[in-house]
N, C-alpha and C. Protein backbone atom coordinates (compact mmCIF):
# COMPACT_ATOMS: atom_id res chain seq x y z
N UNK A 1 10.42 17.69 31.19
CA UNK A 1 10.82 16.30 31.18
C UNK A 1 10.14 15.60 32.35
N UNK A 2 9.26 14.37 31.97
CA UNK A 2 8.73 13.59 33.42
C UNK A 2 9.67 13.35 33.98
N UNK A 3 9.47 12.87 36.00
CA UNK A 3 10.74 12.04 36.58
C UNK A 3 10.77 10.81 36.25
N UNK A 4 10.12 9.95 35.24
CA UNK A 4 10.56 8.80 34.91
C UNK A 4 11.39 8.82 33.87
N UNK A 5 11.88 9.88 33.22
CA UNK A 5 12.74 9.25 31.82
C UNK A 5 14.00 9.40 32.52
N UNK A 6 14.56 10.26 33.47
CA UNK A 6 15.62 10.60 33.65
C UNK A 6 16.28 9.47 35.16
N UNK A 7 17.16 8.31 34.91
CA UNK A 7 17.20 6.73 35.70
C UNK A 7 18.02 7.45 37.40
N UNK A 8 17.83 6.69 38.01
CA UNK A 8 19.03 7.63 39.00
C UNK A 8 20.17 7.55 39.03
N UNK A 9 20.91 8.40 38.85
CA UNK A 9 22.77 8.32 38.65
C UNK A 9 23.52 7.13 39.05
N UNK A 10 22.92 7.50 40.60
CA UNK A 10 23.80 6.69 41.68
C UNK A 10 23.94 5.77 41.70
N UNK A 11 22.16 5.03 41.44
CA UNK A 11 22.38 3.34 41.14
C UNK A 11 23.28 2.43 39.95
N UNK A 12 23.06 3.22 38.97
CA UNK A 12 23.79 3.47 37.45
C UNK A 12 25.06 3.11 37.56
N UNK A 13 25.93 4.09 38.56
CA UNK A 13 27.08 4.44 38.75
C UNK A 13 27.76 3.00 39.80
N UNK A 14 26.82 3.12 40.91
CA UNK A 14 27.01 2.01 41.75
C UNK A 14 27.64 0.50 41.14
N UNK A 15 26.49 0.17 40.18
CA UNK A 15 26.17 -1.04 40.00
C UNK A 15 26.66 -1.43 39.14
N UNK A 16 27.50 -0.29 37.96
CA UNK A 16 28.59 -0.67 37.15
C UNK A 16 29.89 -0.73 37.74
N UNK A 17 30.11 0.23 38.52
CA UNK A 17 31.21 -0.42 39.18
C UNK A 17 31.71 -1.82 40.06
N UNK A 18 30.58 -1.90 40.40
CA UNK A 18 30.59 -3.45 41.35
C UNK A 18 30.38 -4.48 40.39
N UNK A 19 29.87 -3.91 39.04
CA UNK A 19 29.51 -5.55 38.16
C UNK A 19 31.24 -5.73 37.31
N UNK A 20 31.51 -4.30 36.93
CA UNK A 20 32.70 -5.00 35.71
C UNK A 20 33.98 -5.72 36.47
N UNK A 21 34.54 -5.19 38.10
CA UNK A 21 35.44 -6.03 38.33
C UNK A 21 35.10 -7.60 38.70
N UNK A 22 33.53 -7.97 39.60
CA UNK A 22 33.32 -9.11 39.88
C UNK A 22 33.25 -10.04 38.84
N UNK A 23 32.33 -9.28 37.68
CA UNK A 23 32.36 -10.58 36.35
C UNK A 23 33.66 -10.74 35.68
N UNK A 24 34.59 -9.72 36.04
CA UNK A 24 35.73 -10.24 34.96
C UNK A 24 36.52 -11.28 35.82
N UNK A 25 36.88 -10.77 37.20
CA UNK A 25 37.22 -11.66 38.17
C UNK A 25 37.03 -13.01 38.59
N UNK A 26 35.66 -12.99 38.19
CA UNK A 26 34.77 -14.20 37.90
C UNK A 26 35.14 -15.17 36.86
N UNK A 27 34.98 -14.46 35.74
CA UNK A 27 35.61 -14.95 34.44
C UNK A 27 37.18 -15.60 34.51
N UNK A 28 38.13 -14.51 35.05
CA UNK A 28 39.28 -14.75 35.05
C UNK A 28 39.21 -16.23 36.20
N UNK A 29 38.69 -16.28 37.00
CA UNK A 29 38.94 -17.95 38.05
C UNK A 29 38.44 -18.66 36.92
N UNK A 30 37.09 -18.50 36.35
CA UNK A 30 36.46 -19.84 35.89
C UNK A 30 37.22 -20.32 34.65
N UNK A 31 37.72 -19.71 33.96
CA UNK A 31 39.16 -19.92 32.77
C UNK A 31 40.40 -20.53 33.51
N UNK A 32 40.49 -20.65 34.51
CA UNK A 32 41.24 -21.18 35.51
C UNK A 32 43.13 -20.16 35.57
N UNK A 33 42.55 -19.12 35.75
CA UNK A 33 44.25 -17.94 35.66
C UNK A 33 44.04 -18.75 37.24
N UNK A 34 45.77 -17.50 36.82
CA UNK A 34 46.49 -17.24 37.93
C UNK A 34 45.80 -16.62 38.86
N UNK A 35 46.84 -16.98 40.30
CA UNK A 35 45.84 -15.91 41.61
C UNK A 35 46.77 -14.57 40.84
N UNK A 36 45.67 -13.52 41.50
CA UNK A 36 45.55 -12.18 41.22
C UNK A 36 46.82 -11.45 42.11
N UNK A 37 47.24 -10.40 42.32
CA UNK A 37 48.16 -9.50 42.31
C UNK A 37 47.18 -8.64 43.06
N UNK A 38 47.38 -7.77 44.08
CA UNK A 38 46.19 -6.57 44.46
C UNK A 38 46.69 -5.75 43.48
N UNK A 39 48.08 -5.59 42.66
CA UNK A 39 47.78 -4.65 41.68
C UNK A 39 46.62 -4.61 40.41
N UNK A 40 46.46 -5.68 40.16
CA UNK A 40 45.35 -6.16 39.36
C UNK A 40 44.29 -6.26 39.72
N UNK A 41 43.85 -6.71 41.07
CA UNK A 41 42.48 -5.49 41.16
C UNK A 41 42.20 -4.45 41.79
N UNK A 42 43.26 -3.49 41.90
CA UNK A 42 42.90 -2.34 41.81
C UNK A 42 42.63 -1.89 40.94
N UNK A 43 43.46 -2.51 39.89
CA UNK A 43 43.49 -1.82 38.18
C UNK A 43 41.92 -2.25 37.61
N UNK A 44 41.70 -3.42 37.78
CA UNK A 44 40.16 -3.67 37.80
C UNK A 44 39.15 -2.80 38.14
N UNK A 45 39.16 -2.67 39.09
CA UNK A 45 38.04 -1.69 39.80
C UNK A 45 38.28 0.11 39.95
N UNK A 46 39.13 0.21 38.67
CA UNK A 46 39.46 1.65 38.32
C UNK A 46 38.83 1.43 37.08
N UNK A 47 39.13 0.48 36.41
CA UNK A 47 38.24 0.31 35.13
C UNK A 47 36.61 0.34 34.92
N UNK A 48 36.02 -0.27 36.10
CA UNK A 48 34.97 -0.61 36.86
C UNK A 48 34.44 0.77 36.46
N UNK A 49 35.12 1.90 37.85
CA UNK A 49 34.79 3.10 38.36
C UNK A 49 34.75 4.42 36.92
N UNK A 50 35.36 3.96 36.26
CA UNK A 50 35.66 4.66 34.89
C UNK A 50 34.59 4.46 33.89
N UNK A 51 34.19 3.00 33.56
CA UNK A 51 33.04 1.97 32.77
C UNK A 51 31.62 2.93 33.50
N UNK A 52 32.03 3.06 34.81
CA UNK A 52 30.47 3.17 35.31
C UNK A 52 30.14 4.55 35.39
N UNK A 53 31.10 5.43 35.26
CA UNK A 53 30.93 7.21 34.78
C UNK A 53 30.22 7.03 33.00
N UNK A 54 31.19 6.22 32.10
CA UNK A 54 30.48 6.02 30.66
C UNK A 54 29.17 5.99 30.63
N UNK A 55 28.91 4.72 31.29
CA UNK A 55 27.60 4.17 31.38
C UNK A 55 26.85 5.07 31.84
N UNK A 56 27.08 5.84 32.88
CA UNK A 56 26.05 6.93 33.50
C UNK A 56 25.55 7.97 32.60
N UNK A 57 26.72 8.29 31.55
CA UNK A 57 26.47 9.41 30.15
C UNK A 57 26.00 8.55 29.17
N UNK A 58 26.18 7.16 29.19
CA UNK A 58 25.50 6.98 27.65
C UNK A 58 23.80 6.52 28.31
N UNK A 59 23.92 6.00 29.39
CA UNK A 59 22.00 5.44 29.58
C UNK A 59 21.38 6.85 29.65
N UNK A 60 21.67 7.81 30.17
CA UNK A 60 20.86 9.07 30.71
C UNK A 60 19.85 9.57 29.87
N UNK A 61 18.76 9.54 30.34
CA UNK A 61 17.68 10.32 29.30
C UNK A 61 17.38 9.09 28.37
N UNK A 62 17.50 7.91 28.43
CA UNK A 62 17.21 7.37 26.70
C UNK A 62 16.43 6.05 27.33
N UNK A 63 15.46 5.37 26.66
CA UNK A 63 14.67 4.46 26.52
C UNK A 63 15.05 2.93 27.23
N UNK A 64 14.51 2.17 27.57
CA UNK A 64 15.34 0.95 27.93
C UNK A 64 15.78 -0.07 27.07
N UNK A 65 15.57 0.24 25.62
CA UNK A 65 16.27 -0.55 24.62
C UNK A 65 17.54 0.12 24.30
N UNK A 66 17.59 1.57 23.72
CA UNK A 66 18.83 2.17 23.55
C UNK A 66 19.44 1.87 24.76
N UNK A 67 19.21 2.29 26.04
CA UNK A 67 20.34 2.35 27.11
C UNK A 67 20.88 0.81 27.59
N UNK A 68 19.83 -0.02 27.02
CA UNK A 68 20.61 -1.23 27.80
C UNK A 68 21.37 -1.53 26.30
N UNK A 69 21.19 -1.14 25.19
CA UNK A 69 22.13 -1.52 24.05
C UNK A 69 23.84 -0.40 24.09
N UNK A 70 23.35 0.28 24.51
CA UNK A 70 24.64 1.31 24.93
C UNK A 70 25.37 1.02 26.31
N UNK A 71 24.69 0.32 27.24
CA UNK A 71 25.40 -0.42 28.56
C UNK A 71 26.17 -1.79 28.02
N UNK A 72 25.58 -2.69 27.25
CA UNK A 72 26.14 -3.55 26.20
C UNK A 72 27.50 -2.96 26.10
N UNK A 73 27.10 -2.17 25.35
CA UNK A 73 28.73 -1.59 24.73
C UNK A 73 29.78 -1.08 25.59
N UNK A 74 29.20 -0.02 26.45
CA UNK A 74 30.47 0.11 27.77
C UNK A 74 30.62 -1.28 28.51
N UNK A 75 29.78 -1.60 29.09
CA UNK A 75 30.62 -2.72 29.90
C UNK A 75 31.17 -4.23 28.88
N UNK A 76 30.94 -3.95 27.87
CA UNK A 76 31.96 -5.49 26.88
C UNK A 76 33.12 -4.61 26.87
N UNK A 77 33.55 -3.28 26.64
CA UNK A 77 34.82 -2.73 26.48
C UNK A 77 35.42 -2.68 27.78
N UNK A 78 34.57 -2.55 29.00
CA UNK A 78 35.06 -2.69 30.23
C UNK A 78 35.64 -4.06 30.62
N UNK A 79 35.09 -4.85 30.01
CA UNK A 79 35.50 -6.20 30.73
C UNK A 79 36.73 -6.77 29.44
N UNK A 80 36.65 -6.02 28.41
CA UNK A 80 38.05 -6.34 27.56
C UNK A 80 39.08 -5.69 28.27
N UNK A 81 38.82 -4.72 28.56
CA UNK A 81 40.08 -3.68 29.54
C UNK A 81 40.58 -4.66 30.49
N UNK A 82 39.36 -5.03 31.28
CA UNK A 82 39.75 -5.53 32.84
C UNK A 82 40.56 -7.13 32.32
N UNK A 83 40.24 -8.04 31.48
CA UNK A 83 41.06 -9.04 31.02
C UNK A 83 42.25 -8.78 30.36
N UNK A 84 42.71 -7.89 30.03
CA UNK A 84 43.99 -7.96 29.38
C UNK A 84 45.09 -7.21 30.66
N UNK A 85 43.99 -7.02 31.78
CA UNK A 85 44.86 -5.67 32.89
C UNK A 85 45.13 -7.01 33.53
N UNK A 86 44.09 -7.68 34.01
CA UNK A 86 44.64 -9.12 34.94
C UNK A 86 45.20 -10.11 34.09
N UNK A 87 45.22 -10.24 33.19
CA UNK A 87 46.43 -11.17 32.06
C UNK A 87 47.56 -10.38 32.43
N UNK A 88 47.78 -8.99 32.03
CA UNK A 88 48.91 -8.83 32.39
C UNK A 88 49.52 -8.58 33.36
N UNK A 89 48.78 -8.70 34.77
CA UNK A 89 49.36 -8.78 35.73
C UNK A 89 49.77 -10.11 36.25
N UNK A 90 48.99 -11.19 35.76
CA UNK A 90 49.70 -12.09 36.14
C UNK A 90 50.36 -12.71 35.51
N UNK A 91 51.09 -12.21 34.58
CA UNK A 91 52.04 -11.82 33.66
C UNK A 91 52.06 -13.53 32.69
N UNK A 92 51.17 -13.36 32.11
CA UNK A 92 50.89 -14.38 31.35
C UNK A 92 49.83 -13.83 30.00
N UNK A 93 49.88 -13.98 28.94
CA UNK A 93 48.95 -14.02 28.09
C UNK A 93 47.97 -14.93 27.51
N UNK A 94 48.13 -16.31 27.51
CA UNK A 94 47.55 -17.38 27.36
C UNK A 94 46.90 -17.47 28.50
N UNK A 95 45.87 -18.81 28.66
CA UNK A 95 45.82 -19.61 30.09
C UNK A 95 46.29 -20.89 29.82
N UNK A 96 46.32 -21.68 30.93
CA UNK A 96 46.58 -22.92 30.92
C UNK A 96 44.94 -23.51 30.41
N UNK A 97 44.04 -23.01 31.31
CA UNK A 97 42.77 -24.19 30.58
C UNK A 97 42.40 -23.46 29.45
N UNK A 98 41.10 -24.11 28.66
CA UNK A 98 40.76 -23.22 27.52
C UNK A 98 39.68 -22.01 27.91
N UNK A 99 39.63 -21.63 26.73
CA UNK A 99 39.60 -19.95 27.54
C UNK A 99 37.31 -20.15 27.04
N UNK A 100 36.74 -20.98 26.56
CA UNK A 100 35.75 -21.26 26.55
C UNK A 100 34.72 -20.79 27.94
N UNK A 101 34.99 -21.52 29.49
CA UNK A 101 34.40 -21.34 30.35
C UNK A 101 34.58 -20.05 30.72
N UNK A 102 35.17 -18.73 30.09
CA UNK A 102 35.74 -17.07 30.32
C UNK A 102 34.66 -16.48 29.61
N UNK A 103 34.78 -17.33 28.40
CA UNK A 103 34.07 -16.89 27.33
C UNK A 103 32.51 -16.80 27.60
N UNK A 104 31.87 -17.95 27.74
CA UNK A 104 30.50 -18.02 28.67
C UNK A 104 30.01 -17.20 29.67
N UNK A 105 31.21 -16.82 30.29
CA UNK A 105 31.21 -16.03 31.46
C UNK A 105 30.92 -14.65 31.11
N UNK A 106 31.16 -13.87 30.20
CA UNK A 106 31.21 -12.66 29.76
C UNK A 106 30.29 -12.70 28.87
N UNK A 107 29.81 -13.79 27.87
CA UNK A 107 28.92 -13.42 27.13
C UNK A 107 27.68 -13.75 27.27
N UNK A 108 27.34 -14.29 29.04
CA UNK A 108 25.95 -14.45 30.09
C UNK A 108 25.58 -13.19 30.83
N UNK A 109 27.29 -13.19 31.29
CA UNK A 109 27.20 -12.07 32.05
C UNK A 109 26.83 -10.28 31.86
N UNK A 110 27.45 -9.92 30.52
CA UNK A 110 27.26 -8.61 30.14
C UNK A 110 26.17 -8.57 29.77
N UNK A 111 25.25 -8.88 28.98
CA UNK A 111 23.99 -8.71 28.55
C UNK A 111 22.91 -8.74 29.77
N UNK A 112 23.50 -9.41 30.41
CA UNK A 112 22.33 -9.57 31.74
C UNK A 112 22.56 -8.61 33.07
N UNK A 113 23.94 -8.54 32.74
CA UNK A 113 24.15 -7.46 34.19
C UNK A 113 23.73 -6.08 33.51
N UNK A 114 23.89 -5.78 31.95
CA UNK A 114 23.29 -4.63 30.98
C UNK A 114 22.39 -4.44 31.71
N UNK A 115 21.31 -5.38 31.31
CA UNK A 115 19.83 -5.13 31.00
C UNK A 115 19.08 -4.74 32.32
N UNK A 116 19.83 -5.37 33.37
CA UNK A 116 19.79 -5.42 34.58
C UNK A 116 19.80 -4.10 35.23
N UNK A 117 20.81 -3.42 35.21
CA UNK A 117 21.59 -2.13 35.36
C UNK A 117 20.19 -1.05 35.33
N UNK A 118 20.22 -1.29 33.72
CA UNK A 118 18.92 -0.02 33.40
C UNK A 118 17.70 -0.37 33.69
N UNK A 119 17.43 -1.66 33.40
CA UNK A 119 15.85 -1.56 34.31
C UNK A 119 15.80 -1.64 35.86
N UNK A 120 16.93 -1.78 36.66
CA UNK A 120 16.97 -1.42 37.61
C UNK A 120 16.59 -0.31 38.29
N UNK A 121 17.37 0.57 37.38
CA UNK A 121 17.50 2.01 37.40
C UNK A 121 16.26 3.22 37.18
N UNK A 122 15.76 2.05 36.12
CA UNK A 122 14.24 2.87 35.31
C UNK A 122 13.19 2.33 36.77
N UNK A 123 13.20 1.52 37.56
CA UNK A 123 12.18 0.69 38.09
C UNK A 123 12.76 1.49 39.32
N UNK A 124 13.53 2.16 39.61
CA UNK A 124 13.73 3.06 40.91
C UNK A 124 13.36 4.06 40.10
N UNK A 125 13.56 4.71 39.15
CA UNK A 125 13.06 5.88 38.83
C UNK A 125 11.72 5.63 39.24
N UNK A 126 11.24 4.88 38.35
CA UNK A 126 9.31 5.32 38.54
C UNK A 126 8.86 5.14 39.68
N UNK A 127 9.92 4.18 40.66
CA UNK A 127 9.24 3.84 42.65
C UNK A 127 9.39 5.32 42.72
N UNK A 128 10.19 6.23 42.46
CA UNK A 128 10.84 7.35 42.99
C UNK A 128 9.44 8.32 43.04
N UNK A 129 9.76 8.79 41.80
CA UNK A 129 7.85 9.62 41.02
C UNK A 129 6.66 9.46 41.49
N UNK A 130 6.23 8.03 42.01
CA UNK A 130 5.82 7.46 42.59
C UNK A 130 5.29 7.77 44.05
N UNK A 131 6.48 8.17 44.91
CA UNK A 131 6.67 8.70 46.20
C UNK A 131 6.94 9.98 46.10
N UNK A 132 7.38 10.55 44.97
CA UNK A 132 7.51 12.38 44.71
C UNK A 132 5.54 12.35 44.83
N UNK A 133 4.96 11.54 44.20
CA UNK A 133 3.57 12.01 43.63
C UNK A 133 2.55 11.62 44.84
N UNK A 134 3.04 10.70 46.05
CA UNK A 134 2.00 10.33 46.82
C UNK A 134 2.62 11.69 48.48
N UNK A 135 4.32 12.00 48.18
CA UNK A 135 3.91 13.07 49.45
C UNK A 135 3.73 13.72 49.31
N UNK A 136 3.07 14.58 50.03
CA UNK A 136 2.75 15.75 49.70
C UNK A 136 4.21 17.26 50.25
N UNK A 137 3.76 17.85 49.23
CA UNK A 137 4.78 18.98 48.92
C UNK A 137 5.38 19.70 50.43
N UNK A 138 6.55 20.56 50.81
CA UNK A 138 6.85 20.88 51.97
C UNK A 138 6.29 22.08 52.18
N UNK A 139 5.85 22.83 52.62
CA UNK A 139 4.76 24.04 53.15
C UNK A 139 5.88 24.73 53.78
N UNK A 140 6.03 26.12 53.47
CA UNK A 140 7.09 26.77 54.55
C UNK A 140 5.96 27.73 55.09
N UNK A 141 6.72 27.83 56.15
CA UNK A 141 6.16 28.71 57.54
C UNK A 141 6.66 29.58 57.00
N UNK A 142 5.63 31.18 57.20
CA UNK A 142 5.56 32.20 57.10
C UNK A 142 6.88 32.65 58.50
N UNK A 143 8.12 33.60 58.06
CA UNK A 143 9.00 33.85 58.58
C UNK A 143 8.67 34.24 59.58
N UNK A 144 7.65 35.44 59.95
CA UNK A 144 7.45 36.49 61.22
C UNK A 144 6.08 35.54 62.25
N UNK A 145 5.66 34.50 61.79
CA UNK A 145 4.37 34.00 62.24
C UNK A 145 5.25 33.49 63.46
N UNK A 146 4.45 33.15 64.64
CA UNK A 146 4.80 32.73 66.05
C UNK A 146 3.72 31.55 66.24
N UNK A 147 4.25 30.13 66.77
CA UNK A 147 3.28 28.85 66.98
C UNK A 147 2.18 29.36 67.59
N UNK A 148 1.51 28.97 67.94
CA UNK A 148 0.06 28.73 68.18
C UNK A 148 0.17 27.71 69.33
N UNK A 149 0.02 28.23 70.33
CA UNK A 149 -0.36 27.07 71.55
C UNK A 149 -1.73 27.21 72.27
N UNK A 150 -2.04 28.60 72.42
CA UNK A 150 -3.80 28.14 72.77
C UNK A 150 -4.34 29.21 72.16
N UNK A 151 -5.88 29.24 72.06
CA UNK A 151 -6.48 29.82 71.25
C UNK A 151 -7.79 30.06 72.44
N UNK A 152 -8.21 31.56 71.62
CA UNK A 152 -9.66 32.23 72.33
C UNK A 152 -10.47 30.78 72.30
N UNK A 153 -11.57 30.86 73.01
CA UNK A 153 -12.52 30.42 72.41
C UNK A 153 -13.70 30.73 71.76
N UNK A 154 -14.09 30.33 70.90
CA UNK A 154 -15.05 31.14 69.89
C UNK A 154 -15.98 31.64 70.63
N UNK A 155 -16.41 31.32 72.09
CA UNK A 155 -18.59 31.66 72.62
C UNK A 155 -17.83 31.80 74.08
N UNK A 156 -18.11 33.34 74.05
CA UNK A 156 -17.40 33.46 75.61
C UNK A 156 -18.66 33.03 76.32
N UNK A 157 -18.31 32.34 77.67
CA UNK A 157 -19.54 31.72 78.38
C UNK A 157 -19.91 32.03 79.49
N UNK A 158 -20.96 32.30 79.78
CA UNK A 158 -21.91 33.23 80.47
C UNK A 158 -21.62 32.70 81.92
N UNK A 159 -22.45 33.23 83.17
CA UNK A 159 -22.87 32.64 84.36
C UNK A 159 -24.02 31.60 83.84
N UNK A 160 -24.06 30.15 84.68
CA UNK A 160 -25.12 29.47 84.47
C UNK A 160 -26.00 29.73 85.63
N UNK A 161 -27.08 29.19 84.32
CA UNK A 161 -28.20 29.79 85.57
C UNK A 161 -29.25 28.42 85.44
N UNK A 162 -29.15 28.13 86.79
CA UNK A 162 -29.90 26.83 86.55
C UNK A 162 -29.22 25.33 85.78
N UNK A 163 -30.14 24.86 85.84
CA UNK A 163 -30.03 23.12 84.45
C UNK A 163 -29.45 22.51 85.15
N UNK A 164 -29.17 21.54 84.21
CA UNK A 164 -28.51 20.03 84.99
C UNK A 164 -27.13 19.76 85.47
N UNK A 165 -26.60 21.17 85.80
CA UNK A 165 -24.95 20.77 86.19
C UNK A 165 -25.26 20.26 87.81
N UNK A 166 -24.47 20.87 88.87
CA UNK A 166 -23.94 19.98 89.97
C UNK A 166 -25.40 20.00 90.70
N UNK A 167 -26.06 19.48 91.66
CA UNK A 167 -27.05 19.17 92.34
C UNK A 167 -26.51 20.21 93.60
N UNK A 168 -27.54 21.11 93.57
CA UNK A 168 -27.80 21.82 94.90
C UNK A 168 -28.84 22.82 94.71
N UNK A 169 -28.77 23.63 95.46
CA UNK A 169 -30.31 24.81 95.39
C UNK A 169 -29.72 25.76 93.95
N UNK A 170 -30.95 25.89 93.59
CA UNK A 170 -30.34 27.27 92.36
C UNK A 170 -29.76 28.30 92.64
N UNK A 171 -29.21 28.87 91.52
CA UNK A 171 -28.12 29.82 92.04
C UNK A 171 -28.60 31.37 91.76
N UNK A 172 -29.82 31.51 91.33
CA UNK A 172 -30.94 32.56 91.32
C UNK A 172 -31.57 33.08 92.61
N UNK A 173 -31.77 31.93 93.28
CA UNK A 173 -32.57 32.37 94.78
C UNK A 173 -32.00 32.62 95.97
C-alpha cells in the first residue's frame, strides 16, 4: 500500500471532533435557542468524540470522493444527535425563531467541513510521503564499533631535508 492512500488518523479524529460540536452550537445560536446547559455541551462533544472515531473507520483507505461522501454521512447523523441532545437540554422542542437560519447552517456547514476533513487529511498525507521520501533513512551504528576521534595519517612523514620551510642554514651541513 503507498503512504498516500492511507489519511492520518489524528487529523481525521481531531477535526471531527472540534467540527460537530461548534457547527451544531453554531446552528443552535443562529436558530436563536436557548443558552446552553454545560450538560449539553458536554453531551455535544461526546457526540463529536464518538462521530470522529466513525469517521476515522469509514474515510480510511478510500478515495476522496467515497470518503468525503461517507464523512457526509457521519457527521449529518452527528449533528442530528447533537440537535435533539441541546433541544433537549434546554428542554424545549420547538424554537421560538424559525428554524430556516439552523437549517442553512448545517446544510453549508456539513458538506464543507466533510470535504474539508478528508482533503485535509489526504494533503497531510502526501506532505507526509513527501518528507518520508526527501529524509533520508536512520543508519544504526554497529553495536561493538567505538567513535572515531583521530585517525593515522595516511604518509608517515619523513625528516625534511632542505626546501622552502623556515629560513636558516640547511639541515644537511
Amino acid at each position: 500500500m503507498s503512504p498516500t492512500v492511507r489519511t492520518p488518523d489524528a487529523f481525521t479524529r481531531v477535526a471531527a471532533a472540534g467540527v460537530v460540536p461548534t457547527v451544531a452550537i453554531a446552528a443552535h445560536g443562529a436558530a436563536g435557542g436557548h443558552a446552553l446547559s454545560s450538560g449539553g455541551v458536554v453531551l455535544t462533544v461526546a457526540i463529536g468524540v464518538a462521530a470522529a472515531m466513525l469517521l476515522q473507520l469509514a474515510t480510511r483507505g478510500r478515495r476522496l470522493v467515497p470518503a468525503a461522501a461517507s464523512a457526509v454521512g457521519v457527521l449529518t447523523a452527528a449533528q442530528v444527535a447533537s440537535h435533539w441532545s441541546l433541544a433537549a437540554d434546554a428542554a424545549h422542542v420547538t424554537h421560538d425563531a424559525p428554524a430556516l437560519p439552523m437549517l442553512l447552517t448545517h446544510f453549508v456547514a456539513i458538506p464543507l467541513s466533510a470535504v474539508l476533513i478528508v482533503v485535509g487529511a489526504q494533503l497531510l498525507a502526501v506532505i507526509g510521503s513527501v518528507f518520508a521520501f526527501l529524509t533520508p533513512p536512520a543508519v544504526l551504528r554497529v553495536p561493538g564499533a567505538r567513535p572515531v576521534f583521530w585517525t593515522q595519517p595516511a604518509v608517515v612523514a619523513g625528516p625534511a631535508l632542505g626546501g622552502t620551510g623556515v629560513r636558516g642554514p640547511p639541515l644537511g651541513l
